[in-house]
N, C-alpha and C. Protein backbone atom coordinates (compact mmCIF):
# COMPACT_ATOMS: atom_id res chain seq x y z
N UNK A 1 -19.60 5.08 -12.79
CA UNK A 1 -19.23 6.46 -12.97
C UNK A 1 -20.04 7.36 -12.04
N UNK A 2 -21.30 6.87 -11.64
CA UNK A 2 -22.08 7.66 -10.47
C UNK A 2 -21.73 8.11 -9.27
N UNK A 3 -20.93 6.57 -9.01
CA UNK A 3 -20.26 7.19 -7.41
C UNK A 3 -18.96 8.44 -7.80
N UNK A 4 -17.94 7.99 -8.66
CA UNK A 4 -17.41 9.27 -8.65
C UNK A 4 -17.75 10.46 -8.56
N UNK A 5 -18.95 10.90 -9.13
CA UNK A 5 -19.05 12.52 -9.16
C UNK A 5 -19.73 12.86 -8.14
N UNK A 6 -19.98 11.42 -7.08
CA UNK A 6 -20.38 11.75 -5.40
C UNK A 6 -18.54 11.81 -4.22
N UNK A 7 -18.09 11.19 -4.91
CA UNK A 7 -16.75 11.46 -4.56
C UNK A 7 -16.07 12.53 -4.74
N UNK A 8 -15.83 13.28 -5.90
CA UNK A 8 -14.88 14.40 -6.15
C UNK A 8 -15.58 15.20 -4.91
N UNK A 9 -16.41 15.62 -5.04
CA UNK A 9 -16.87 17.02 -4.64
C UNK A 9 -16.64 16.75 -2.82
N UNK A 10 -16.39 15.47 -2.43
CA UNK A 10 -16.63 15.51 -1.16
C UNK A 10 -14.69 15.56 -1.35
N UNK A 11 -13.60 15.03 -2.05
CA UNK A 11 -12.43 15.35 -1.51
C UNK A 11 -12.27 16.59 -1.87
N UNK A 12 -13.01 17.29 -2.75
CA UNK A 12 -12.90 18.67 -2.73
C UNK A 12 -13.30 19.67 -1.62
N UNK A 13 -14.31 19.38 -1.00
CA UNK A 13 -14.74 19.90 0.21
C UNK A 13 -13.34 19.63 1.08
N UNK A 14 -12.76 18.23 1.19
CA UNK A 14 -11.46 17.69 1.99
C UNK A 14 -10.50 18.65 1.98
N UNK A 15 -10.24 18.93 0.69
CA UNK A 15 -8.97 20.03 0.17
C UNK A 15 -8.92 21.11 0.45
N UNK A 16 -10.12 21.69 0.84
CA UNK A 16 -10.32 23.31 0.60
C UNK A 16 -9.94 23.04 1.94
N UNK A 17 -10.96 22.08 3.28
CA UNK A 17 -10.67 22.31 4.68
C UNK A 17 -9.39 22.38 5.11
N UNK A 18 -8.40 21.48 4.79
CA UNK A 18 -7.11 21.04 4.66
C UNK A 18 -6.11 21.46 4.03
N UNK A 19 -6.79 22.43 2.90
CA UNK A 19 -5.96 23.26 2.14
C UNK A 19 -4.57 22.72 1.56
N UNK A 20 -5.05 21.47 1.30
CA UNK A 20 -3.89 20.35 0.24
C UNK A 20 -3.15 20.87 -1.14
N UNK A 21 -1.60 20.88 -1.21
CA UNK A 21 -1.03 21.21 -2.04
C UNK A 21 -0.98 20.59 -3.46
N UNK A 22 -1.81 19.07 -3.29
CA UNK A 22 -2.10 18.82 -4.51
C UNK A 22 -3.13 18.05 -5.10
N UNK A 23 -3.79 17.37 -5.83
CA UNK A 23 -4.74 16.70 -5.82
C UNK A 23 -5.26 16.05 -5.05
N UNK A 24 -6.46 16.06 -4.21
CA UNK A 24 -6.71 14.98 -3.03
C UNK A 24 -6.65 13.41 -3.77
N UNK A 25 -6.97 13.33 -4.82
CA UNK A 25 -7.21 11.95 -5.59
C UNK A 25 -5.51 11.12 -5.20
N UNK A 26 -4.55 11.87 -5.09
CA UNK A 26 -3.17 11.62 -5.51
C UNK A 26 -3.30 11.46 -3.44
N UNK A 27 -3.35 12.14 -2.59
CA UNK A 27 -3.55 11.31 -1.32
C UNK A 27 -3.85 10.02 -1.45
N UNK A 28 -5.17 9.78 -1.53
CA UNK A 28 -6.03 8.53 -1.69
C UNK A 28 -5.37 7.84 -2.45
N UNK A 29 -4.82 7.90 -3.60
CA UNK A 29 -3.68 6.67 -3.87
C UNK A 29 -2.09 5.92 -3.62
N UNK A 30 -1.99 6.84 -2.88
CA UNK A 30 -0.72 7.37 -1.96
C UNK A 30 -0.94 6.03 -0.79
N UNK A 31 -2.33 6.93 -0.47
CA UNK A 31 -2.35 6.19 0.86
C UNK A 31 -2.61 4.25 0.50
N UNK A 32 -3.48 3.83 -0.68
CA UNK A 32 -3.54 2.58 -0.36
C UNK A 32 -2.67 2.11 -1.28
N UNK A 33 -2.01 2.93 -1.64
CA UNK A 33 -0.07 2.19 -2.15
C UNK A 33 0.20 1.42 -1.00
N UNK A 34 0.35 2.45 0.23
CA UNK A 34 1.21 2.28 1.28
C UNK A 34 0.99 1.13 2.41
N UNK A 35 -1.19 1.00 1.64
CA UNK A 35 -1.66 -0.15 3.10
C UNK A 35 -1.16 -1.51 2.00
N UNK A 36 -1.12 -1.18 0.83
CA UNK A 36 -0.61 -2.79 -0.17
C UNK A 36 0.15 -2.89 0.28
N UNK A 37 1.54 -1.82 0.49
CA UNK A 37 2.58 -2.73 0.98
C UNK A 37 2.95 -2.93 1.76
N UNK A 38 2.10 -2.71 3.20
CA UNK A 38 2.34 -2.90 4.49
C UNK A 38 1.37 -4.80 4.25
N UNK A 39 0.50 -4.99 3.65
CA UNK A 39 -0.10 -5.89 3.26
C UNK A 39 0.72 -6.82 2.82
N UNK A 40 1.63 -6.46 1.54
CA UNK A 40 2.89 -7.42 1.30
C UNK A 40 3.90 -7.86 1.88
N UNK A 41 4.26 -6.94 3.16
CA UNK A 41 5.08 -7.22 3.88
C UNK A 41 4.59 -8.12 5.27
N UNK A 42 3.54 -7.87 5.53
CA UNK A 42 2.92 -9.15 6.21
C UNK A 42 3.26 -10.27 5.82
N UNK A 43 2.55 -10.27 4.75
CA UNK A 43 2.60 -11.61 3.67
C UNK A 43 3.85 -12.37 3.72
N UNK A 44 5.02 -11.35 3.25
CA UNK A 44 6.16 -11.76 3.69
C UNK A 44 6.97 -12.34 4.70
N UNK A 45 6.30 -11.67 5.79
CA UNK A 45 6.86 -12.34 7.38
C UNK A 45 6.14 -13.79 7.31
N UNK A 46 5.20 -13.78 7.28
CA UNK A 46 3.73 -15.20 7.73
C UNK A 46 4.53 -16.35 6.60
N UNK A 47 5.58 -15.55 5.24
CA UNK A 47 5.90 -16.85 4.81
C UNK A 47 7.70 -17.07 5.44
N UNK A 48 8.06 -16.50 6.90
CA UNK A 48 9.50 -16.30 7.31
C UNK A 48 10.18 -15.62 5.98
N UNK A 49 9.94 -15.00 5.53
CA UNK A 49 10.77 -13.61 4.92
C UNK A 49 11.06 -12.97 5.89
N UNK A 50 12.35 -12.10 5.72
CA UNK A 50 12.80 -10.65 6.30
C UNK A 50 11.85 -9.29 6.29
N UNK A 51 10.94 -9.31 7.53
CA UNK A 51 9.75 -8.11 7.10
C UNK A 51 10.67 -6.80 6.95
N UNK A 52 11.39 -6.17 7.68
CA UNK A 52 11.74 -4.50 7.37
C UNK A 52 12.26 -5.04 5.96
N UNK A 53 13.31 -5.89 5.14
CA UNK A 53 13.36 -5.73 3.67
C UNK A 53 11.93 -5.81 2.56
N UNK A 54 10.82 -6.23 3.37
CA UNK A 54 9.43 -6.25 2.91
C UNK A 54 8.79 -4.93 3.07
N UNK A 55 8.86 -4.44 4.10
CA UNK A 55 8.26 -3.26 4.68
C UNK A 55 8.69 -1.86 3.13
N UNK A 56 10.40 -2.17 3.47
CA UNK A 56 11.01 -1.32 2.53
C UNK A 56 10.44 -1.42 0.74
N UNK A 57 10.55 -2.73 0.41
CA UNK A 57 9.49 -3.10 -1.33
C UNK A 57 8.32 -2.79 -1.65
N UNK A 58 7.77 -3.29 -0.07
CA UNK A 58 6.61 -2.76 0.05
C UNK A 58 5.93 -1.56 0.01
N UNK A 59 6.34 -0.60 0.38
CA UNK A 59 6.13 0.87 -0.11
C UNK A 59 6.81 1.41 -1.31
N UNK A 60 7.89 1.03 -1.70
CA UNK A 60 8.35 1.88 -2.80
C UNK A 60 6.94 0.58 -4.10
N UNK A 61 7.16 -0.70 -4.24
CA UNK A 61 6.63 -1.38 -5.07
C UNK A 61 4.80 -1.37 -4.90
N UNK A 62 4.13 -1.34 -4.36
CA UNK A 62 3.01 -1.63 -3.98
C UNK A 62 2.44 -2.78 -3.98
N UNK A 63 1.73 -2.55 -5.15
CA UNK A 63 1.02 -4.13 -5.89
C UNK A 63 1.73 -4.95 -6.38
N UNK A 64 3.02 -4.35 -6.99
CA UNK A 64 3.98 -5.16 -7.82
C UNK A 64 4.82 -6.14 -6.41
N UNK A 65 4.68 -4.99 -5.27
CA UNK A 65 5.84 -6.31 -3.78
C UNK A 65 4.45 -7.13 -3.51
N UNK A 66 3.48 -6.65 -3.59
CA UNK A 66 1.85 -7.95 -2.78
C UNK A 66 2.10 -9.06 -3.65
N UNK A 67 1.68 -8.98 -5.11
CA UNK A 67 2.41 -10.13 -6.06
C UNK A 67 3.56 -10.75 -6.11
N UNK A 68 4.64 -10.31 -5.48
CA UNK A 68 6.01 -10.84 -5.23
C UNK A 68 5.68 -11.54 -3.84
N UNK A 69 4.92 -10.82 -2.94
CA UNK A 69 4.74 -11.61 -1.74
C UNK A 69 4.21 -12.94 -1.72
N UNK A 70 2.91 -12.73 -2.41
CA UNK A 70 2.07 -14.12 -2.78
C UNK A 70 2.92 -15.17 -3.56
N UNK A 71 3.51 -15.06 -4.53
CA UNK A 71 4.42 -15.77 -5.23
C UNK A 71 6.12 -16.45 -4.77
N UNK A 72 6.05 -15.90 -4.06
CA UNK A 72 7.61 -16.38 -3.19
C UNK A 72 7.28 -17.71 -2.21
N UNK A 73 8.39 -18.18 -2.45
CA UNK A 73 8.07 -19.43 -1.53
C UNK A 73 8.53 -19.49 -0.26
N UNK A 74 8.01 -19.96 1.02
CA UNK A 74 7.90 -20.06 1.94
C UNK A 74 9.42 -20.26 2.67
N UNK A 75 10.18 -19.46 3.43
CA UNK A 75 11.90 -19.93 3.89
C UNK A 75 11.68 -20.87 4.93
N UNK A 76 11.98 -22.26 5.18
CA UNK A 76 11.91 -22.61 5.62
C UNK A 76 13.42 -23.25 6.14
N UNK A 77 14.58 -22.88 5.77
CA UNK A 77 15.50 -23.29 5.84
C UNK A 77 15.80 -22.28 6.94
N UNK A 78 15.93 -20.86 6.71
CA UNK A 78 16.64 -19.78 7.89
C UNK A 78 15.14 -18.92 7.96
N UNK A 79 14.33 -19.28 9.23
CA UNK A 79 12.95 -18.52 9.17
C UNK A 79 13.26 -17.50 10.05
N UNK A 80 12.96 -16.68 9.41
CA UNK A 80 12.46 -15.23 10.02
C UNK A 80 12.29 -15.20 11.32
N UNK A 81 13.22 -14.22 12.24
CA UNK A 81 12.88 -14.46 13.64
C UNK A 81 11.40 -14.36 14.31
């Protein structure tokens, strides 16, 4: 709980400079939604999946497409160009 209340005050300092329309906290989770599912969609290609249909799960799903990524099995029949 220590580091947080070294955190707020510095995305608060962020907000005021930047003058953000809504919570900086809601950025910051925004943003590593978006690196999970660029993460899952890797995942996806390296197992010959279709990456842009990964790319696409991958951002709307986050953690829920990284766990679908890890868990899918490998295409080895029609691989991914």
């Amino acid at each position: 709980m220590g580091h947080r209340t070294r955190l707020n005050p510095l995305l608060g300092a962020i907000a005021l400079i930047l003058d953000l329309p809504i919570e900086p906290n809601l950025y910051l989770l925004f943003g590593a939604h978006c690196i999970i599912g660029a993460i899952a969609a890797i995942v996806a290609r390296r197992k010959g999946l279709n990456f842009r249909n990964w790319v696409v799960f991958g951002l709307i799903g986050g953690t829920a497409a990284l766990v679908a990524a890890l868990m899918a099995k490998p295409n080895t029949r029609y691989p991914a160009p």
